[in-house]
C-alpha atoms as a PDB file:
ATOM      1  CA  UNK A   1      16.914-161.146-129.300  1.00  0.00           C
ATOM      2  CA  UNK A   2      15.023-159.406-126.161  1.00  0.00           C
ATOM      3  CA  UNK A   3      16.390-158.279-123.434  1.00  0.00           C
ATOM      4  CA  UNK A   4      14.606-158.617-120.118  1.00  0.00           C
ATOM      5  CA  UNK A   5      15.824-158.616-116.341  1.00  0.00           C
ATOM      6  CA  UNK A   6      17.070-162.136-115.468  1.00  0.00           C
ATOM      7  CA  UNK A   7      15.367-163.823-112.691  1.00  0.00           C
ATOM      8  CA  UNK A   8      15.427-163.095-109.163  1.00  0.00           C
ATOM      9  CA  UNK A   9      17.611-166.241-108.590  1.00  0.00           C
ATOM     10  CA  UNK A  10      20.115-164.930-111.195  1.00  0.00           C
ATOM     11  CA  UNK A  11      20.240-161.935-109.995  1.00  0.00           C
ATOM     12  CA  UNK A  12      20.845-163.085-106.094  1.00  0.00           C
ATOM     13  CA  UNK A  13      24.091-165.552-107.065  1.00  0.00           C
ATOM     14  CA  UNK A  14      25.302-163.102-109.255  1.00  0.00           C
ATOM     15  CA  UNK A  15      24.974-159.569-107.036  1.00  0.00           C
ATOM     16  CA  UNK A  16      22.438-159.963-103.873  1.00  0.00           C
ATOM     17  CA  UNK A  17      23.511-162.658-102.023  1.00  0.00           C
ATOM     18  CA  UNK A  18      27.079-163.295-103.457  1.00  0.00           C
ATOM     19  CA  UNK A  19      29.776-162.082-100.601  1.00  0.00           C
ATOM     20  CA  UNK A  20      33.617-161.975-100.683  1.00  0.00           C
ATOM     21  CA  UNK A  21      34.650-165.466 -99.281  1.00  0.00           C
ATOM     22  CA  UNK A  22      37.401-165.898 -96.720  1.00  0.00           C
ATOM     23  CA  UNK A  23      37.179-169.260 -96.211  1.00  0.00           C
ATOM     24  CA  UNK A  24      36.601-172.217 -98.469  1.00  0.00           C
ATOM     25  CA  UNK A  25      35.542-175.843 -98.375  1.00  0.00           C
ATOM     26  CA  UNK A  26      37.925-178.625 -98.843  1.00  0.00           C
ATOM     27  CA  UNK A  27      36.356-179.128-102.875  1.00  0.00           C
ATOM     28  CA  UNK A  28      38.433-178.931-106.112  1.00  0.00           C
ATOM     29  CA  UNK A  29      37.402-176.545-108.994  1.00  0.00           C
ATOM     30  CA  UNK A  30      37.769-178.989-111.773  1.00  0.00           C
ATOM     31  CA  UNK A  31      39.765-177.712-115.133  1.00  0.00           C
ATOM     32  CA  UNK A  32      36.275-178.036-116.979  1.00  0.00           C
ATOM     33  CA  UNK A  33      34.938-175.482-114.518  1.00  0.00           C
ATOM     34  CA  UNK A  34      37.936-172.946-115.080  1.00  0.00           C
ATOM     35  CA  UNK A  35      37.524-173.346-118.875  1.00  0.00           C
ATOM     36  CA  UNK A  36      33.604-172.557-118.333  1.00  0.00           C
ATOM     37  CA  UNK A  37      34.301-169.932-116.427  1.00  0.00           C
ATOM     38  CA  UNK A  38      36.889-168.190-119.268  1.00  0.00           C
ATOM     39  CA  UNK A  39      34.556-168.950-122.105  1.00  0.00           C
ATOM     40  CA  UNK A  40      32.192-166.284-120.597  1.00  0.00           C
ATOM     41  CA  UNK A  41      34.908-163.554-119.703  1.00  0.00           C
ATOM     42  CA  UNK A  42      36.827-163.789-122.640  1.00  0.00           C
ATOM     43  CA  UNK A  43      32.685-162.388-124.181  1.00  0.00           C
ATOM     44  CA  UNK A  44      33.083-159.229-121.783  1.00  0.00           C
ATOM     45  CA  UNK A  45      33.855-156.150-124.073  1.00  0.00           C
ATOM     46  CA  UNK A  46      37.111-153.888-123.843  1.00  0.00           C
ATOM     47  CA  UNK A  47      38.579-151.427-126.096  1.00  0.00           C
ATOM     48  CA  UNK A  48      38.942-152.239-129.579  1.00  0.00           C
ATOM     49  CA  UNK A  49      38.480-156.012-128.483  1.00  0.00           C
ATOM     50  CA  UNK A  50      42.080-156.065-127.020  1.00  0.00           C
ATOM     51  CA  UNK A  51      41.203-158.460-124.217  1.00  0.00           C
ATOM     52  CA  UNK A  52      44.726-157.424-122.311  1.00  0.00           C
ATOM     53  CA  UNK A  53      43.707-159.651-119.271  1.00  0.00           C
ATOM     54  CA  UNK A  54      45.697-162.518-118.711  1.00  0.00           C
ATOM     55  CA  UNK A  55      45.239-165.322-116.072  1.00  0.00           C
ATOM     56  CA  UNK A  56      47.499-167.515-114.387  1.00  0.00           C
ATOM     57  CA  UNK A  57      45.293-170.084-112.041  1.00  0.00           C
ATOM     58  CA  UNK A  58      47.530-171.128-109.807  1.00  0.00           C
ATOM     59  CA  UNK A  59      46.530-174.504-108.194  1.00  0.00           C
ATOM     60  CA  UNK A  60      49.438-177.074-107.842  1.00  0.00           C
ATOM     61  CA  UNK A  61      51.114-176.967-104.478  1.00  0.00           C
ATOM     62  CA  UNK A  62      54.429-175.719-106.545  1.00  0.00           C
ATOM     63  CA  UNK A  63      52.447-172.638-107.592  1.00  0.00           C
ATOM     64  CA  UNK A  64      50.815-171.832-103.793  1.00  0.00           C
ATOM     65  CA  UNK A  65      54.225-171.960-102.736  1.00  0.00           C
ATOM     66  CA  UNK A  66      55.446-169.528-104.958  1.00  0.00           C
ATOM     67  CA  UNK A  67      52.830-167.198-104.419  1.00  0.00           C
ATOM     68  CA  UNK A  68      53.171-167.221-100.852  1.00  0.00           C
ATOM     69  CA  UNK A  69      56.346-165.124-100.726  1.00  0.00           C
ATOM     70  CA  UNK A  70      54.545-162.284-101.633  1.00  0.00           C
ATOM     71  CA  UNK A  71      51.509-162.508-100.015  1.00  0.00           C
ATOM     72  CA  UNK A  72      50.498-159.963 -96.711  1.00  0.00           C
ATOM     73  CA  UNK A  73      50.014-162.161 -93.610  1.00  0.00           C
ATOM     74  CA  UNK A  74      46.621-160.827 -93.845  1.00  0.00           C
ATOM     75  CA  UNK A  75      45.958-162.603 -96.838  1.00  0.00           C
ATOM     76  CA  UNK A  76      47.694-166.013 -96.095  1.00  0.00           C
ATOM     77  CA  UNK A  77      45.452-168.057 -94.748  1.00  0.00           C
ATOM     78  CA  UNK A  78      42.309-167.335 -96.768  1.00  0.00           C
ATOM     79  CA  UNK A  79      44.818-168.171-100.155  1.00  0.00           C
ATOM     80  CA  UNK A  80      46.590-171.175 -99.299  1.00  0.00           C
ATOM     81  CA  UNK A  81      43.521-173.148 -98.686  1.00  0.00           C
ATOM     82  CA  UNK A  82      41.400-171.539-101.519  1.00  0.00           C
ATOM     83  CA  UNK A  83      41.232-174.776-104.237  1.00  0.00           C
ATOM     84  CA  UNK A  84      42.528-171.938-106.486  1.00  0.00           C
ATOM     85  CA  UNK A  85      43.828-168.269-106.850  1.00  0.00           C
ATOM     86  CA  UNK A  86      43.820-166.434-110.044  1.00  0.00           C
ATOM     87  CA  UNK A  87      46.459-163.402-110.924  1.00  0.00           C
ATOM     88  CA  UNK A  88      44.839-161.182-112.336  1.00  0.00           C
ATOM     89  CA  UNK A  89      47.768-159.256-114.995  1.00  0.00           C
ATOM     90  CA  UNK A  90      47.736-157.569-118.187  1.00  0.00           C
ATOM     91  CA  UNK A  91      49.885-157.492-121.051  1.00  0.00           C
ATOM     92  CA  UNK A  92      51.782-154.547-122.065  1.00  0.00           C
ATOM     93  CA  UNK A  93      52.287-156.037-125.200  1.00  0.00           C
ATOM     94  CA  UNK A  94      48.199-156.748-125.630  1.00  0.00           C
ATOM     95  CA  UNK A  95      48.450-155.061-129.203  1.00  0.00           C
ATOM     96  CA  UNK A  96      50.187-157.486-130.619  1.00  0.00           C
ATOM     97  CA  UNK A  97      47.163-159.848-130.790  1.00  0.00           C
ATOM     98  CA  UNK A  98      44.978-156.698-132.417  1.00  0.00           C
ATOM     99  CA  UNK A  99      45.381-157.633-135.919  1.00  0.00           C
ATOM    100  CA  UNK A 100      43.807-160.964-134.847  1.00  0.00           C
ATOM    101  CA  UNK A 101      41.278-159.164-132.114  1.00  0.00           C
ATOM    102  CA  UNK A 102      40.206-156.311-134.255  1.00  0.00           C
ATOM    103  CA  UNK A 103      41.272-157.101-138.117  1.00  0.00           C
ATOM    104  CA  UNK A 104      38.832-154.731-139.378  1.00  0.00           C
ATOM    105  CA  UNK A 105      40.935-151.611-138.549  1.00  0.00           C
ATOM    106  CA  UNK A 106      44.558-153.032-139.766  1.00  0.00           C
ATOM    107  CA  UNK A 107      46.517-149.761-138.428  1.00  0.00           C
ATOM    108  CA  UNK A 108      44.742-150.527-134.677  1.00  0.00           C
ATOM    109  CA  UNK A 109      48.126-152.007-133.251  1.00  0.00           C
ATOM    110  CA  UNK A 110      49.641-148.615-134.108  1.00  0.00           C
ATOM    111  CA  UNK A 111      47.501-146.468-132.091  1.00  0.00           C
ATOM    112  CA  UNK A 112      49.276-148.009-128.491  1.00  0.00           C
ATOM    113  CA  UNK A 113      52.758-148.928-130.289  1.00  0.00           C
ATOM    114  CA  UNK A 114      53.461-144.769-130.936  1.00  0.00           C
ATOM    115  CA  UNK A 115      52.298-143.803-127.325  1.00  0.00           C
ATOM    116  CA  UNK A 116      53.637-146.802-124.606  1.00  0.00           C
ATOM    117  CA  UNK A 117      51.432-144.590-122.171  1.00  0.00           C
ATOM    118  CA  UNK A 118      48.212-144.983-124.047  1.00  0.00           C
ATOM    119  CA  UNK A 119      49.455-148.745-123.852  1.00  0.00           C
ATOM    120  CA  UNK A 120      49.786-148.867-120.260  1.00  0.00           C
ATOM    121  CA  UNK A 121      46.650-147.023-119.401  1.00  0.00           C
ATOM    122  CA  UNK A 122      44.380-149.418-121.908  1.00  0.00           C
ATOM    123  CA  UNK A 123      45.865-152.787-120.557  1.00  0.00           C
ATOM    124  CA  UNK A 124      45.392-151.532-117.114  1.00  0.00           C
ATOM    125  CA  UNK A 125      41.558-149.900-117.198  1.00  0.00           C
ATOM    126  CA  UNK A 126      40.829-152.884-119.605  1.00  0.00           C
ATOM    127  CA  UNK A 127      42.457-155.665-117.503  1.00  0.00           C
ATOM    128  CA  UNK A 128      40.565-154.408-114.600  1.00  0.00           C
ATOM    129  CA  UNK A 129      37.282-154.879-116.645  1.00  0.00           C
ATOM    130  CA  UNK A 130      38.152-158.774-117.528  1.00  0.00           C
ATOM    131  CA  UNK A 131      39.276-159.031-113.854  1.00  0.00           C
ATOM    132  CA  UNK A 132      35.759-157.934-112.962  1.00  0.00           C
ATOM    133  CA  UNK A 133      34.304-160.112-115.703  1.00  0.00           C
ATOM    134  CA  UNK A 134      36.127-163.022-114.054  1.00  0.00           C
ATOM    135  CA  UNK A 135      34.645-162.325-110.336  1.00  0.00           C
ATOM    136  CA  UNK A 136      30.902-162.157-112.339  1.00  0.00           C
ATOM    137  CA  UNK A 137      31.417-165.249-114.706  1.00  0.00           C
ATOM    138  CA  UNK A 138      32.849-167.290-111.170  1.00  0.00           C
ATOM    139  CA  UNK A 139      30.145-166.540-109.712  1.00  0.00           C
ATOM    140  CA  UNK A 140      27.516-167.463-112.870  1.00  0.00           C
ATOM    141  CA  UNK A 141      28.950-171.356-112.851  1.00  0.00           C
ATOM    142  CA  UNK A 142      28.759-171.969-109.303  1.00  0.00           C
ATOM    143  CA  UNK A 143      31.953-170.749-107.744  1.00  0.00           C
ATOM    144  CA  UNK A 144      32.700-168.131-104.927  1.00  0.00           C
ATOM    145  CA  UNK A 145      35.519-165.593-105.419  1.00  0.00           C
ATOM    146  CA  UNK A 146      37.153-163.524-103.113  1.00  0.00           C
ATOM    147  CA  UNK A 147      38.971-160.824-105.078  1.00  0.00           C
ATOM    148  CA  UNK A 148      41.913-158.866-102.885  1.00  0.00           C
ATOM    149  CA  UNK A 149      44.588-157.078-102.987  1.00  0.00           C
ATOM    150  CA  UNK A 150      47.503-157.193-100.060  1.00  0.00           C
ATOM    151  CA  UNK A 151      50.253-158.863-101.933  1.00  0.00           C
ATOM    152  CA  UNK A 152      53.745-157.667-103.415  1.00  0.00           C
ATOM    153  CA  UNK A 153      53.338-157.398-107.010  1.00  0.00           C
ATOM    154  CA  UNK A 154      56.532-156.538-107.608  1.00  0.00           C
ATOM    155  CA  UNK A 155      57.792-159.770-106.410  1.00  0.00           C
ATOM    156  CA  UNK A 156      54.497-161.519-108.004  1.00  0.00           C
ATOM    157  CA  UNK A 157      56.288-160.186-111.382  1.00  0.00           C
ATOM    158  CA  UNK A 158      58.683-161.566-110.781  1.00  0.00           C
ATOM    159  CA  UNK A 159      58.235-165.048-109.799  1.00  0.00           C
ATOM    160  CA  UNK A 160      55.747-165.632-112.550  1.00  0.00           C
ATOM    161  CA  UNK A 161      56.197-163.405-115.040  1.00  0.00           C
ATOM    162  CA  UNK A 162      59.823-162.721-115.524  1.00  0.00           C
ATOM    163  CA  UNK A 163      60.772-162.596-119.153  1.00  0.00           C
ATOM    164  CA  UNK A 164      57.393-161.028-120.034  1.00  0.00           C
ATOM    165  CA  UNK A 165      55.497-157.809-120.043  1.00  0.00           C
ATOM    166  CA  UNK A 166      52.611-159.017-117.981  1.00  0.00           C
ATOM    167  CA  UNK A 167      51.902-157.093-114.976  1.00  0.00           C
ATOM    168  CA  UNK A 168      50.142-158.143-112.293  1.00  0.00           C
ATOM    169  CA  UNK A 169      46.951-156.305-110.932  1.00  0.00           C
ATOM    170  CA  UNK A 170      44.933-158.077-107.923  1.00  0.00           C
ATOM    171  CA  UNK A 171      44.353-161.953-106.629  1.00  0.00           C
ATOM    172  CA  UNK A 172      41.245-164.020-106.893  1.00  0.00           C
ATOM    173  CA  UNK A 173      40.547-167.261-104.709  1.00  0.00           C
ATOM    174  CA  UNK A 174      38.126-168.709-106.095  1.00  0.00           C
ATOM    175  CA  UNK A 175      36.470-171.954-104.903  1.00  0.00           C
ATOM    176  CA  UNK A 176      33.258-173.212-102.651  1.00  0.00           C
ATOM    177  CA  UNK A 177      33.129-171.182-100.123  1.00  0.00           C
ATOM    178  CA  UNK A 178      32.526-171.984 -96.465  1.00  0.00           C
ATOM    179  CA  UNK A 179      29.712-169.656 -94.651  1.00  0.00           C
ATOM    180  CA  UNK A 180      31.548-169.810 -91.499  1.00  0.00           C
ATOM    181  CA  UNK A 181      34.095-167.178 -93.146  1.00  0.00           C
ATOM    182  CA  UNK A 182      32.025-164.668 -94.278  1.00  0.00           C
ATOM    183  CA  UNK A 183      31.698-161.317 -92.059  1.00  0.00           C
ATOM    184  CA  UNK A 184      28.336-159.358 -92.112  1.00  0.00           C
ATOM    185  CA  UNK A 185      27.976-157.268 -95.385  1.00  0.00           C
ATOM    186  CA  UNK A 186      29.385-154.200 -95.060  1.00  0.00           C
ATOM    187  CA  UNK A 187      27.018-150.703 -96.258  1.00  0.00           C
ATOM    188  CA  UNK A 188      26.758-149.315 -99.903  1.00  0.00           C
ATOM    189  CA  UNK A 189      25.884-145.903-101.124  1.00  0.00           C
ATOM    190  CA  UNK A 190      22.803-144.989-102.113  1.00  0.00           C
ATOM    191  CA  UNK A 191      22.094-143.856-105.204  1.00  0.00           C
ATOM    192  CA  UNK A 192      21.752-140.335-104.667  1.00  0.00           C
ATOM    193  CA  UNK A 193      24.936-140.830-102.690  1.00  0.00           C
ATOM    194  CA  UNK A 194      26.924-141.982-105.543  1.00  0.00           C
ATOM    195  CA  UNK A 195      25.207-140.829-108.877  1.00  0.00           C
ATOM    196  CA  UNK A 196      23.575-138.141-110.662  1.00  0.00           C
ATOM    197  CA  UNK A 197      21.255-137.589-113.491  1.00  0.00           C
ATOM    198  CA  UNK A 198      22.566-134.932-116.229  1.00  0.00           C
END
């Protein structure tokens, strides 16, 4: 298969003119969409295909309300009337899936079972990734995301995860977003400013 560069149009809803929304429209996400949207990051590549990412998209009135207690005031608004907010977590316990994930190397769940550090550190850089993935792939079917952090994931833990090892890492609305919200874009570095050739 060749590779080229994707169109201009691709390339503007994906990176160019996509923003960080802070306000939304009053317009459900359907399941279907959510589904759509996970069928491309679950594709996104992580370390020995552990895929430690998991999702919880909370939409149900039940589940805003929850999250709410441990969300800054900063962040309240802009959440409770996003059709939908994903937690971003990871697993701890990600290498239990491996010899389904990665069968071709049958000791692979060992590696992060002798060294719960290694463990941590993988499900963390890797969950990121997905959590990246996720803000890319929303953004590829039509949706707007507005990735943050300014919430208490301690309590986060512990109102949706208790009983697990999933940790939580950073929010997601995600949804139609309304222009109205959007602040102008803020600068980048160049590329001299932030890479290097070797």
């Amino acid at each position: 298969m060749a590779h080229e560069t994707i169109d201009a149009a691709a390339l503007d809803q994906l990176f160019r003119e996509a923003r960080t929304q802070n306000k939304w429209q009053d317009r459900p996400v359907p399941d279907a969409k959510l589904h759509e949207l996970y069928d491309l990051v679950k594709l996104g590549p992580t370390s020995a295909n552990a895929s430690p990412a998991r999702f919880v998209f909370v939409r149900t009135p039940e589940g805003k309300a929850k999250l709410k207690e441990a969300l800054s005031s900063g962040n309240m608004e802009k959440t409770m009337t996003a059709p939908v907010t994903v937690i971003v977590a990871h697993d701890l316990d990600f290498h239990e899936k491996l010899p389904t994930l990665f069968p071709h190397a049958p000791d692979a769940k060992n590696w992060f079972t002798s060294s719960p550090s290694f463990a941590e550190q993988t499900a963390f850089r890797n969950g990121s990734l997905q959590g990246a993935y996720l803000i890319l792939a929303a953004r590829a079917v039509g949706l707007d995301a507005g990735p943050m952090s300014g919430f208490n994931n301690a309590k986060v833990d512990e109102l949706f995860f208790a009983g697990t090892r999933w940790k939580s890492n950073f929010l997601i609305n995600l949804g139609y977003g309304d222009p109205a919200g959007l602040f102008e874009r803020n600068p980048r570095l160049s590329f001299e400013e932030a890479a290097r050739f070797e």
